[in-house]
C-alpha atoms as a PDB file:
ATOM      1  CA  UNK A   1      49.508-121.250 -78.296  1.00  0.00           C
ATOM      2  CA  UNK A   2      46.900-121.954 -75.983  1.00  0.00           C
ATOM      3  CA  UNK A   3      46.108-119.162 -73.398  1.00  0.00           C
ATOM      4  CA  UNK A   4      46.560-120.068 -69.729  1.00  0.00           C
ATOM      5  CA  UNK A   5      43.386-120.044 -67.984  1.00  0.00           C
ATOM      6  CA  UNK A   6      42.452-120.219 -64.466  1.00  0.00           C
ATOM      7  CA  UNK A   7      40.334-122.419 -62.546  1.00  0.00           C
ATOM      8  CA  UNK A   8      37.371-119.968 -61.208  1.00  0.00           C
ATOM      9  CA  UNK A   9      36.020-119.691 -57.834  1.00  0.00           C
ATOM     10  CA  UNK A  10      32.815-121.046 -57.111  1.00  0.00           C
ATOM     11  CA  UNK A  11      30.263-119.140 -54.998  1.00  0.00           C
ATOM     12  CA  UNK A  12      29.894-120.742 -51.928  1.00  0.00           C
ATOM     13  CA  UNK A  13      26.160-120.537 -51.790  1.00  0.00           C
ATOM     14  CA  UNK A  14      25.971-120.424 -48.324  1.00  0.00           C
ATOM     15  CA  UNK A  15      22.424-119.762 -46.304  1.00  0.00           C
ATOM     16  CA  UNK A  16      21.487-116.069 -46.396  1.00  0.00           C
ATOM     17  CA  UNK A  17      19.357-116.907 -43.197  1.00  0.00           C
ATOM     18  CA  UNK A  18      22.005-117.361 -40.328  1.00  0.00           C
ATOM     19  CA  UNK A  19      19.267-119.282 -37.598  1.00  0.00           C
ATOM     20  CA  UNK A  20      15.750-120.465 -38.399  1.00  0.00           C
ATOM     21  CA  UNK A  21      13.730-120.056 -35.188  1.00  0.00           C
ATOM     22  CA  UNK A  22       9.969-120.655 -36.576  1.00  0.00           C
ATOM     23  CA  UNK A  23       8.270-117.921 -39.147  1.00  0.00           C
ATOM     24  CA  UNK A  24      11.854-115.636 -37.680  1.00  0.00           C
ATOM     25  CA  UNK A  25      14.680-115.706 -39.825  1.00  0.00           C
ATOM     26  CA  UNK A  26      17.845-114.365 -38.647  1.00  0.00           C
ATOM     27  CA  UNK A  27      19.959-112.989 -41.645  1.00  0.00           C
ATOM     28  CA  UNK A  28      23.456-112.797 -41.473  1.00  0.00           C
ATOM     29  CA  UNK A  29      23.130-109.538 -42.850  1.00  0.00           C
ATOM     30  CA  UNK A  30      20.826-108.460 -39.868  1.00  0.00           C
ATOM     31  CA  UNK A  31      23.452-109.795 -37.320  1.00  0.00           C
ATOM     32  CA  UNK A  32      26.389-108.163 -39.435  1.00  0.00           C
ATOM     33  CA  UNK A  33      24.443-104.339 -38.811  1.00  0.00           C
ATOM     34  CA  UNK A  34      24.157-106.085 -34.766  1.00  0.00           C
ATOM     35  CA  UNK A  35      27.660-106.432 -34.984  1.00  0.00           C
ATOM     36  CA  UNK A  36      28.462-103.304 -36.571  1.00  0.00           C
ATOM     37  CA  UNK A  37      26.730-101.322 -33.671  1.00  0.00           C
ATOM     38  CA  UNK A  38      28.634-103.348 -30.947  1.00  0.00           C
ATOM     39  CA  UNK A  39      32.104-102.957 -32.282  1.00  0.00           C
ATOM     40  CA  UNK A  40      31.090 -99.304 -32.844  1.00  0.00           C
ATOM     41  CA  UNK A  41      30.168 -99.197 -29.212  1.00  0.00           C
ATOM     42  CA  UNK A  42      33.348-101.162 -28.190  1.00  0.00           C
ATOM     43  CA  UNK A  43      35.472 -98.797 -30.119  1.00  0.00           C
ATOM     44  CA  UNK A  44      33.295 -95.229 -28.552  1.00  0.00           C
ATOM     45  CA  UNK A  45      34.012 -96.836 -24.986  1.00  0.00           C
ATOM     46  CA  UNK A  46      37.556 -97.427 -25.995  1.00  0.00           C
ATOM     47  CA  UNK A  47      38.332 -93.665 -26.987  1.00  0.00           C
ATOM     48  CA  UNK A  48      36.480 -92.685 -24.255  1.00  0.00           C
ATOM     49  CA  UNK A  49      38.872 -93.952 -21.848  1.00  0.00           C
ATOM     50  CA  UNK A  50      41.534 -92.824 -24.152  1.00  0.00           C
ATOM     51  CA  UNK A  51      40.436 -88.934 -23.634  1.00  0.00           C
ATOM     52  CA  UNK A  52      40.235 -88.457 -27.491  1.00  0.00           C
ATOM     53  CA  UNK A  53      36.678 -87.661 -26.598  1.00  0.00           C
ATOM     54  CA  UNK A  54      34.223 -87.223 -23.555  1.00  0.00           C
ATOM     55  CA  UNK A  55      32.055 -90.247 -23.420  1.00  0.00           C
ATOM     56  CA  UNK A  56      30.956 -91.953 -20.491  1.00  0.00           C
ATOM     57  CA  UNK A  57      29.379 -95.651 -21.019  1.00  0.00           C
ATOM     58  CA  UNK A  58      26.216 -94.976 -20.444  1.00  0.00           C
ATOM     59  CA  UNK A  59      26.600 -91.901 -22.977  1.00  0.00           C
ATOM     60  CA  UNK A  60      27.951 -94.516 -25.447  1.00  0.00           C
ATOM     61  CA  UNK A  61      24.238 -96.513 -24.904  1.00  0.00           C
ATOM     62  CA  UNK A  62      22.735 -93.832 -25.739  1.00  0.00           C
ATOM     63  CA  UNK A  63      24.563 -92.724 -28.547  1.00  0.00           C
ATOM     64  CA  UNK A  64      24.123 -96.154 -30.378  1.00  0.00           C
ATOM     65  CA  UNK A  65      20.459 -95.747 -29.783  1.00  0.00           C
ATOM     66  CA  UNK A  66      20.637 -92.763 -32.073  1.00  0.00           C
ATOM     67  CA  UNK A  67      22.847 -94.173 -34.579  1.00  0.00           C
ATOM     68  CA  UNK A  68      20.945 -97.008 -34.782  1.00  0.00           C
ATOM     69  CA  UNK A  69      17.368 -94.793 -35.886  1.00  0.00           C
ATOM     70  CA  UNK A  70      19.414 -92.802 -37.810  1.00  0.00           C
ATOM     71  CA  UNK A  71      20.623 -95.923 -39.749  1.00  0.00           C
ATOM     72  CA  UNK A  72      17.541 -97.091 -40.669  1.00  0.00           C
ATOM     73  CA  UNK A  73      15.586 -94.583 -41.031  1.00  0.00           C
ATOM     74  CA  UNK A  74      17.911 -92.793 -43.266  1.00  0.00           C
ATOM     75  CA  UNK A  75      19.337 -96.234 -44.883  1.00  0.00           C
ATOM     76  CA  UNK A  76      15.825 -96.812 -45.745  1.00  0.00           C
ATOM     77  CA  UNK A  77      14.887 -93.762 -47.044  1.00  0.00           C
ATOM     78  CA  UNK A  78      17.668 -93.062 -49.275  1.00  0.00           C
ATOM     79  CA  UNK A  79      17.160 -96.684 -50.413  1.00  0.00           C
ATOM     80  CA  UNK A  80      13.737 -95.802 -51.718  1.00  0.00           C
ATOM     81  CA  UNK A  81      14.852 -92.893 -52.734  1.00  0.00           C
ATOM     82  CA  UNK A  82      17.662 -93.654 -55.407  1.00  0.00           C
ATOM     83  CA  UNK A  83      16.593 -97.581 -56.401  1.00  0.00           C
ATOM     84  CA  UNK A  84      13.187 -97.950 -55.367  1.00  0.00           C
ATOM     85  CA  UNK A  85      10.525 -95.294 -55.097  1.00  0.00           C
ATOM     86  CA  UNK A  86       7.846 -97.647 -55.500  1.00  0.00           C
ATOM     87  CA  UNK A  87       8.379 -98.082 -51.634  1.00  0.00           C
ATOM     88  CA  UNK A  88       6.758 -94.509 -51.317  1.00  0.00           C
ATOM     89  CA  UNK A  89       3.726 -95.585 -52.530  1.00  0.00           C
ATOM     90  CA  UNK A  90       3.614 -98.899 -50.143  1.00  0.00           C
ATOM     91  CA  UNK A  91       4.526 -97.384 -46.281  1.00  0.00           C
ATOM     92  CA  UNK A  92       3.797-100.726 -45.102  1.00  0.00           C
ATOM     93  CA  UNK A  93       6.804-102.268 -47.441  1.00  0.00           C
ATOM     94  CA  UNK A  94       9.090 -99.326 -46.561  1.00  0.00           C
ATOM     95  CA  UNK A  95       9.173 -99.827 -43.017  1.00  0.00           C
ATOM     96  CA  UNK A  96      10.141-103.725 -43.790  1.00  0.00           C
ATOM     97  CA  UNK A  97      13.956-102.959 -43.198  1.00  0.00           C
ATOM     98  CA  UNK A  98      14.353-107.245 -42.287  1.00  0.00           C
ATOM     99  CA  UNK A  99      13.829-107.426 -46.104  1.00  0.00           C
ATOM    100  CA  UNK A 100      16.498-106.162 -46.797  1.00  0.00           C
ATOM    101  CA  UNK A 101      17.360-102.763 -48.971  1.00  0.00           C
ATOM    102  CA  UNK A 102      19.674-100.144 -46.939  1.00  0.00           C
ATOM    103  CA  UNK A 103      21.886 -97.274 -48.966  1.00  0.00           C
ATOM    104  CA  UNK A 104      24.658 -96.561 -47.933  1.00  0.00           C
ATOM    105  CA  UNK A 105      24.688 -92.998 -48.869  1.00  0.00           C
ATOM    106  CA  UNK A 106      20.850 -92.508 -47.046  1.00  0.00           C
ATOM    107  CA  UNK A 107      22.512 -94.247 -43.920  1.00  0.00           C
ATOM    108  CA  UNK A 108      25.077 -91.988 -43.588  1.00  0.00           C
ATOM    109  CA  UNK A 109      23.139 -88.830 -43.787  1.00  0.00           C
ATOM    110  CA  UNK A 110      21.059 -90.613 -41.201  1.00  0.00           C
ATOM    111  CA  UNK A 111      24.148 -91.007 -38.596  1.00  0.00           C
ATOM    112  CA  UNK A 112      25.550 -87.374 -39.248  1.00  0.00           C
ATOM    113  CA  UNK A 113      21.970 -85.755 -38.189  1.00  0.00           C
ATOM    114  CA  UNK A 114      21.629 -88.243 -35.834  1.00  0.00           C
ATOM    115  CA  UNK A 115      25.077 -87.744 -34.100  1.00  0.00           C
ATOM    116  CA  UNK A 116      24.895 -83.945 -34.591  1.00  0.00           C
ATOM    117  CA  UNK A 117      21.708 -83.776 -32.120  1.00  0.00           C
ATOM    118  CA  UNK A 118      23.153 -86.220 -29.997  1.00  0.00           C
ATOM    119  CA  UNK A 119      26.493 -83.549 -29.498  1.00  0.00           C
ATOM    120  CA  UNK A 120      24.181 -80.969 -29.129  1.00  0.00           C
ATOM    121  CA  UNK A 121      22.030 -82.699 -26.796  1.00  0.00           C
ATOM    122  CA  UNK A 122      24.800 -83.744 -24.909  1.00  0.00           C
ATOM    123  CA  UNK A 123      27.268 -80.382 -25.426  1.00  0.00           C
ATOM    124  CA  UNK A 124      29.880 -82.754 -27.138  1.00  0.00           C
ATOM    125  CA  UNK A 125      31.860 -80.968 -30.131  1.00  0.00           C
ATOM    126  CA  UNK A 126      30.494 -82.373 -33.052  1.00  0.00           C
ATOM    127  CA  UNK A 127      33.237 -82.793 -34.799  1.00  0.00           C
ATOM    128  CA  UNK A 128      35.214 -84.884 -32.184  1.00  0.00           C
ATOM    129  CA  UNK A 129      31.941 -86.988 -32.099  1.00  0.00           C
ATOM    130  CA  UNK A 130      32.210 -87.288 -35.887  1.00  0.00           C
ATOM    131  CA  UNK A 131      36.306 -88.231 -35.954  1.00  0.00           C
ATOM    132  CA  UNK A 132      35.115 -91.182 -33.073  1.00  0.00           C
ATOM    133  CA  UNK A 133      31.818 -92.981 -35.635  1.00  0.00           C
ATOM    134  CA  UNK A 134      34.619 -92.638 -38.911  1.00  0.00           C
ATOM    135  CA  UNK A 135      37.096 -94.367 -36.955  1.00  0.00           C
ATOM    136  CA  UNK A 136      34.226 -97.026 -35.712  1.00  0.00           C
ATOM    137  CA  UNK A 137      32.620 -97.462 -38.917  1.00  0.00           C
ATOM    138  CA  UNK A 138      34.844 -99.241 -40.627  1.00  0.00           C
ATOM    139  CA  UNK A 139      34.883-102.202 -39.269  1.00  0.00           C
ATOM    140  CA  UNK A 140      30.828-102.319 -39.587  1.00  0.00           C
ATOM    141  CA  UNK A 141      30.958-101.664 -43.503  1.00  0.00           C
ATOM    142  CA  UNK A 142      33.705-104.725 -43.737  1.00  0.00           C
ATOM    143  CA  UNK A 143      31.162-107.055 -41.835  1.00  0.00           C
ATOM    144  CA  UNK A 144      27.896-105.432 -43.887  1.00  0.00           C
ATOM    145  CA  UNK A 145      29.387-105.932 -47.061  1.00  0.00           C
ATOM    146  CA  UNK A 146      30.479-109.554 -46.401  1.00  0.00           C
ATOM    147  CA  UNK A 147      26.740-110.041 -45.580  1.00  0.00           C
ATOM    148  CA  UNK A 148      26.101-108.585 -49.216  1.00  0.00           C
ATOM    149  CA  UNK A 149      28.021-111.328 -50.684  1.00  0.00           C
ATOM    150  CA  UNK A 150      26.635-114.185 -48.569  1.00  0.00           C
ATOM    151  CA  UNK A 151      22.865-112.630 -50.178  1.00  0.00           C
ATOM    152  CA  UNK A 152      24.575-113.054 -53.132  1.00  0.00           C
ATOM    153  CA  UNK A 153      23.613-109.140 -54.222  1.00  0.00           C
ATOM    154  CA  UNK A 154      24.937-106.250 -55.468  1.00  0.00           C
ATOM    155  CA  UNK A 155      27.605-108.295 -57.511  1.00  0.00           C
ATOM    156  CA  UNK A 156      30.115-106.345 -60.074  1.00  0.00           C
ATOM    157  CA  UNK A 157      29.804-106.495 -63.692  1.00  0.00           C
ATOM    158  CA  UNK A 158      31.176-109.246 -66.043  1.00  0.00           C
ATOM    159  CA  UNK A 159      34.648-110.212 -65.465  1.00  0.00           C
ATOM    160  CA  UNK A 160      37.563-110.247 -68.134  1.00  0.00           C
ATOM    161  CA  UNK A 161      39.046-113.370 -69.242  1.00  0.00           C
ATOM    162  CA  UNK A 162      41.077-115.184 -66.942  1.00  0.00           C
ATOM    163  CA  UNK A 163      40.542-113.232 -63.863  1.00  0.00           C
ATOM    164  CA  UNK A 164      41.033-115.828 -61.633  1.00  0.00           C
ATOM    165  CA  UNK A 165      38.719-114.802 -58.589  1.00  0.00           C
ATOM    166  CA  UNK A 166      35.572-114.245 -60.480  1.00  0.00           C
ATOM    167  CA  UNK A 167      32.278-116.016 -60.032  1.00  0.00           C
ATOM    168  CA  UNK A 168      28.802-117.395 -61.064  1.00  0.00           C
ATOM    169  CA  UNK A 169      26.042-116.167 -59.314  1.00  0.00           C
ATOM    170  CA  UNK A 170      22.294-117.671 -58.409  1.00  0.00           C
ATOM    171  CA  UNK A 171      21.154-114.188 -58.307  1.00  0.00           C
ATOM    172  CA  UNK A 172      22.190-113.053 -62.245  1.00  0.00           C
ATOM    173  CA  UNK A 173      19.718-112.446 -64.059  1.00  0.00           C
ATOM    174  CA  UNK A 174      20.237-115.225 -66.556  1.00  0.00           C
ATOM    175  CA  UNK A 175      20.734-117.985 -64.023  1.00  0.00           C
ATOM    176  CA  UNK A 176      16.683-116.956 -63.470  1.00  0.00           C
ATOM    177  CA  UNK A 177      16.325-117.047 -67.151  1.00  0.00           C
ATOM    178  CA  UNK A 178      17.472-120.257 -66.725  1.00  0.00           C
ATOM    179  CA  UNK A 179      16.340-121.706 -63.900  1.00  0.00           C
ATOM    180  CA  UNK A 180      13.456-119.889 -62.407  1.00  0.00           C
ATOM    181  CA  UNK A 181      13.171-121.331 -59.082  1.00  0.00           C
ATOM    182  CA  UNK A 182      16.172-118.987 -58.486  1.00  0.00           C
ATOM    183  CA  UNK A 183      13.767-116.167 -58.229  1.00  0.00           C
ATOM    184  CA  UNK A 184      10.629-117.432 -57.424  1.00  0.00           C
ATOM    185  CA  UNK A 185      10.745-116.345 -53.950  1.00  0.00           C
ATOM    186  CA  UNK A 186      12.165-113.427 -53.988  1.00  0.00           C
ATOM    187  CA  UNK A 187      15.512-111.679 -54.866  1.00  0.00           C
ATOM    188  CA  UNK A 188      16.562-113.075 -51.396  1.00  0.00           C
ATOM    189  CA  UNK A 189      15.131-116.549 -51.361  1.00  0.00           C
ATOM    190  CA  UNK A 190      17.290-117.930 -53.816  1.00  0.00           C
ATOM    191  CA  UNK A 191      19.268-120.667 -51.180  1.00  0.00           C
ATOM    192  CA  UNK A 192      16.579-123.255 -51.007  1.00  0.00           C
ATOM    193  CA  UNK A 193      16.538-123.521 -55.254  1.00  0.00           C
ATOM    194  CA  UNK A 194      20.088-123.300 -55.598  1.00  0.00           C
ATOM    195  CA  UNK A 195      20.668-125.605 -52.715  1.00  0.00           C
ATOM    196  CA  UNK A 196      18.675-128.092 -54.804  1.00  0.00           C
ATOM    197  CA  UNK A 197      19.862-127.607 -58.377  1.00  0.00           C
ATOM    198  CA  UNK A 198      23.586-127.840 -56.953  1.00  0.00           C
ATOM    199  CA  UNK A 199      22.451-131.191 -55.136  1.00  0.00           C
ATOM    200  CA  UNK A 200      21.072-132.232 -58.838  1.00  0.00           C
ATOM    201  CA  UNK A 201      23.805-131.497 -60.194  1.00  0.00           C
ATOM    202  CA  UNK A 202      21.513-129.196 -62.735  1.00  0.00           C
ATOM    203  CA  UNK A 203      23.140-126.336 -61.432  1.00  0.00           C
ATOM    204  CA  UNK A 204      26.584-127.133 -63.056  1.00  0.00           C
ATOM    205  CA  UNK A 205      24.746-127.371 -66.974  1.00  0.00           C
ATOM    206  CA  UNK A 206      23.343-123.975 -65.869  1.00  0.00           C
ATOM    207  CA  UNK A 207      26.166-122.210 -64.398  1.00  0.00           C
ATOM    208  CA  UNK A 208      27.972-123.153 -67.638  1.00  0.00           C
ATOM    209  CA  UNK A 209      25.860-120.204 -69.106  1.00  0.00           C
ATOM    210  CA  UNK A 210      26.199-118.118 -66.605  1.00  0.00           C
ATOM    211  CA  UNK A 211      28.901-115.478 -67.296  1.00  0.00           C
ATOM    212  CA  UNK A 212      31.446-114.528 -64.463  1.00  0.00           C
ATOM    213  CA  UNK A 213      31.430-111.513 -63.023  1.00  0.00           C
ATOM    214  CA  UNK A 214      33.484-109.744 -59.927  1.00  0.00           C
ATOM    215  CA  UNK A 215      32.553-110.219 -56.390  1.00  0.00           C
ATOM    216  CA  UNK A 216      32.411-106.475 -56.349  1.00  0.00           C
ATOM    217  CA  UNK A 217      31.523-106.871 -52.352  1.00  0.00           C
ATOM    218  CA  UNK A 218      33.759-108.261 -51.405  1.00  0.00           C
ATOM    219  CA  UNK A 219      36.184-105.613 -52.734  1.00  0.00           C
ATOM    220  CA  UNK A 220      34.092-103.028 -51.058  1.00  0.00           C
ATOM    221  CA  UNK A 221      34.473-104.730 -47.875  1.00  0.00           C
ATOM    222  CA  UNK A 222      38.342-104.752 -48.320  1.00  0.00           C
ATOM    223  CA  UNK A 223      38.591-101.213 -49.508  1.00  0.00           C
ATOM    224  CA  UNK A 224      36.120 -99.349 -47.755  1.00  0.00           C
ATOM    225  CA  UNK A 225      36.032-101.578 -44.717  1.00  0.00           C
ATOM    226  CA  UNK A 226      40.107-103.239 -43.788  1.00  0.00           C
ATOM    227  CA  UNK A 227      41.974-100.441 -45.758  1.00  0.00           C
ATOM    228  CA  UNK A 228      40.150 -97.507 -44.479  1.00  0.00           C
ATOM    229  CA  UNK A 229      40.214 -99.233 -41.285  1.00  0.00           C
ATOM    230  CA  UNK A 230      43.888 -99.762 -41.258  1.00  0.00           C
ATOM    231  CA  UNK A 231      44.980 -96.414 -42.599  1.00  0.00           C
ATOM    232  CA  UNK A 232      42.485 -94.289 -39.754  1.00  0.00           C
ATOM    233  CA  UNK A 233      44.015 -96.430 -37.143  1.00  0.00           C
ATOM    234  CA  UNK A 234      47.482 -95.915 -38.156  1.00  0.00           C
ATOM    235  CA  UNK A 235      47.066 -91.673 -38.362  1.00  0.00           C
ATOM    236  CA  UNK A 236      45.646 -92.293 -34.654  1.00  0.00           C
ATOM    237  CA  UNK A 237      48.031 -94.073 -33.490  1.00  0.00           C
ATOM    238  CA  UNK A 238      50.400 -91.398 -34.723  1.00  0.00           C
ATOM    239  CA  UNK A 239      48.266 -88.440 -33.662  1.00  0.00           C
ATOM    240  CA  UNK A 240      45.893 -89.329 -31.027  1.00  0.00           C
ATOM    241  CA  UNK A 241      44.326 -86.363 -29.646  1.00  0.00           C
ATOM    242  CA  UNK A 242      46.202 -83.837 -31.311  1.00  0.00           C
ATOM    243  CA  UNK A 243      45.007 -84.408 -34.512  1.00  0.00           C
ATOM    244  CA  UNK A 244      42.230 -81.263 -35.428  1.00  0.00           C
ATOM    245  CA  UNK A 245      39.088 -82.353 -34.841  1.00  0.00           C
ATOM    246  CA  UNK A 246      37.278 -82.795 -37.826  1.00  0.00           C
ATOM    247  CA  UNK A 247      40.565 -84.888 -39.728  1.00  0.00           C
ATOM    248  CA  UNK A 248      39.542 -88.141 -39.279  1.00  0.00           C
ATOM    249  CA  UNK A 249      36.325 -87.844 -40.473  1.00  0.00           C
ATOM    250  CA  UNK A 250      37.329 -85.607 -43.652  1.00  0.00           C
ATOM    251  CA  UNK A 251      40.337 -88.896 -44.139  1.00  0.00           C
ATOM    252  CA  UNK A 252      37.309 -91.068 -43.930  1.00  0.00           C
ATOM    253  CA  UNK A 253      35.174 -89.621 -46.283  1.00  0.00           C
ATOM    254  CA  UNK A 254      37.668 -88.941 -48.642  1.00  0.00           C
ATOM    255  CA  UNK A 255      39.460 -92.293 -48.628  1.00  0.00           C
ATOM    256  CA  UNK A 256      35.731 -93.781 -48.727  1.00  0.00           C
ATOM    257  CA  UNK A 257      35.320 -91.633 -52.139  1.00  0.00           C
ATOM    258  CA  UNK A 258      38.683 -92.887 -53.448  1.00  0.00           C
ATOM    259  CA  UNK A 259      37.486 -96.725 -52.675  1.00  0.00           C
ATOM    260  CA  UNK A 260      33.929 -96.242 -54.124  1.00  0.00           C
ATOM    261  CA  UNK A 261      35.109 -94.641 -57.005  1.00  0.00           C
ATOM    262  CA  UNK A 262      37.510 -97.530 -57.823  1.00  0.00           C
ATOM    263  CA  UNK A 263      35.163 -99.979 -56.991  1.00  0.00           C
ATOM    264  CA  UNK A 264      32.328 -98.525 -59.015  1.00  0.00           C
ATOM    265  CA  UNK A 265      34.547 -99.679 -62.104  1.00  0.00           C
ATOM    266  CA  UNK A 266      33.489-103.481 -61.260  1.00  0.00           C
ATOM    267  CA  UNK A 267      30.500-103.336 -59.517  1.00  0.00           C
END
């Protein structure tokens, strides 16, 4: 008996580089941290009219301003630190944050120092401040990973069989193998050769090599972006202001290890 197979999903190759302007490119995954920081702000303002914490609008400037540093600087850092300390040794490359290269892990250790002498600064309860950002982030790592998948990086490992969602990407290391134009600009100026060798029709005889793998980012964004997203809004709802301070950012971080622990099985 034959076993049922599933047509696959094809990447959609789409332009890592959102608008040309000249020598500036703006990256979707640039304008998806831009949009991060405004919803954050959006969602600071909105509990700050709520009462679930004492933040004035120009406070909520401000605080952004820190988050943002703290962000990249720490993003940055932790990046070198766990997959490229080569960086260290080039300060001029390490402060190149538009090339792309943030951890996740270095960017959150970045916000909590950088929040904690914002509160202290400011004579805001930390850990209110802290319950506000995990119920704001959210939504930021749901648009950051997206932009992972449009760079076509940080894709999961090699799919089973018949899993119907899984994909081919320009990025694998074979497809470079294979066609080096793929990566002769760079792990994120792929578009431009890919763009070609799908137009050739070359890409197809290449792909067919190519084994499938799971968009690993884009179950990130679902699980540690919607779903954490969802489930913090729906305690709020329910508890508002009378939840301890401190609980939605312990929810957060634990529901964020659940979803990276799952996820770590694919990626």
């Amino acid at each position: 008996m034959v076993p049922l197979m599933f047509a696959e999903i094809r990447f959609p190759g789409w332009d890592p580089v959102a608008l040309h302007l000249g020598p500036i490119q703006l990256r979707w995954y640039g304008l998806g941290y831009l949009a991060a920081f405004l919803i954050t702000g959006w969602v600071l303002d909105r509990l700050g009219k709520d009462g679930f914490i004492a933040l004035t609008k120009s406070a909520v400037s401000d605080l952004i301003g820190w988050l943002v540093l703290g962000v990249m600087v720490g993003g940055r850092l932790g990046y070198a630190t766990f997959y490229e300390r080569e960086l260290f040794l080039h300060p001029l490359q390490l402060v190149k944050v538009w090339q792309g290269g943030l951890s996740f892990h270095g960017g959150l250790v970045g916000v909590v120092l950088a929040s904690y002498l914002f509160a202290k600064r400011r004579g805001i309860r930390w850990r209110r401040l802290a319950d506000s950002l995990a119920l704001s982030v959210p939504f930021g790592i749901f648009l950051v990973r997206c932009a992972n998948f449009v760079n076509s990086e940080l894709y999961g490992r090699i799919a089973p069989p018949g899993l119907p969602w899984a994909m081919r990407f320009p990025t694998d290391p074979l497809a470079r193998v294979l066609a080096p134009d793929l990566g002769a600009g760079g792990s994120l100026r792929w578009h431009e050769a890919y763009a070609r060798l799908t137009a050739s029709g070359q890409w197809d005889r290449v792909a067919a090599n190519i084994p499938l793998r799971h968009p690993s980012q884009l179950y990130e964004a679902l699980a540690e972006g919607a779903l954490i997203a969802v489930a913090l809004w729906a305690v709020y709802r329910a508890k508002g202001a009378v939840a301890r301070p401190g609980a939605f950012a312990a929810l957060f971080l634990l529901l964020y290890a659940v979803a990276r622990f799952l996820v770590e099985f694919t990626r």
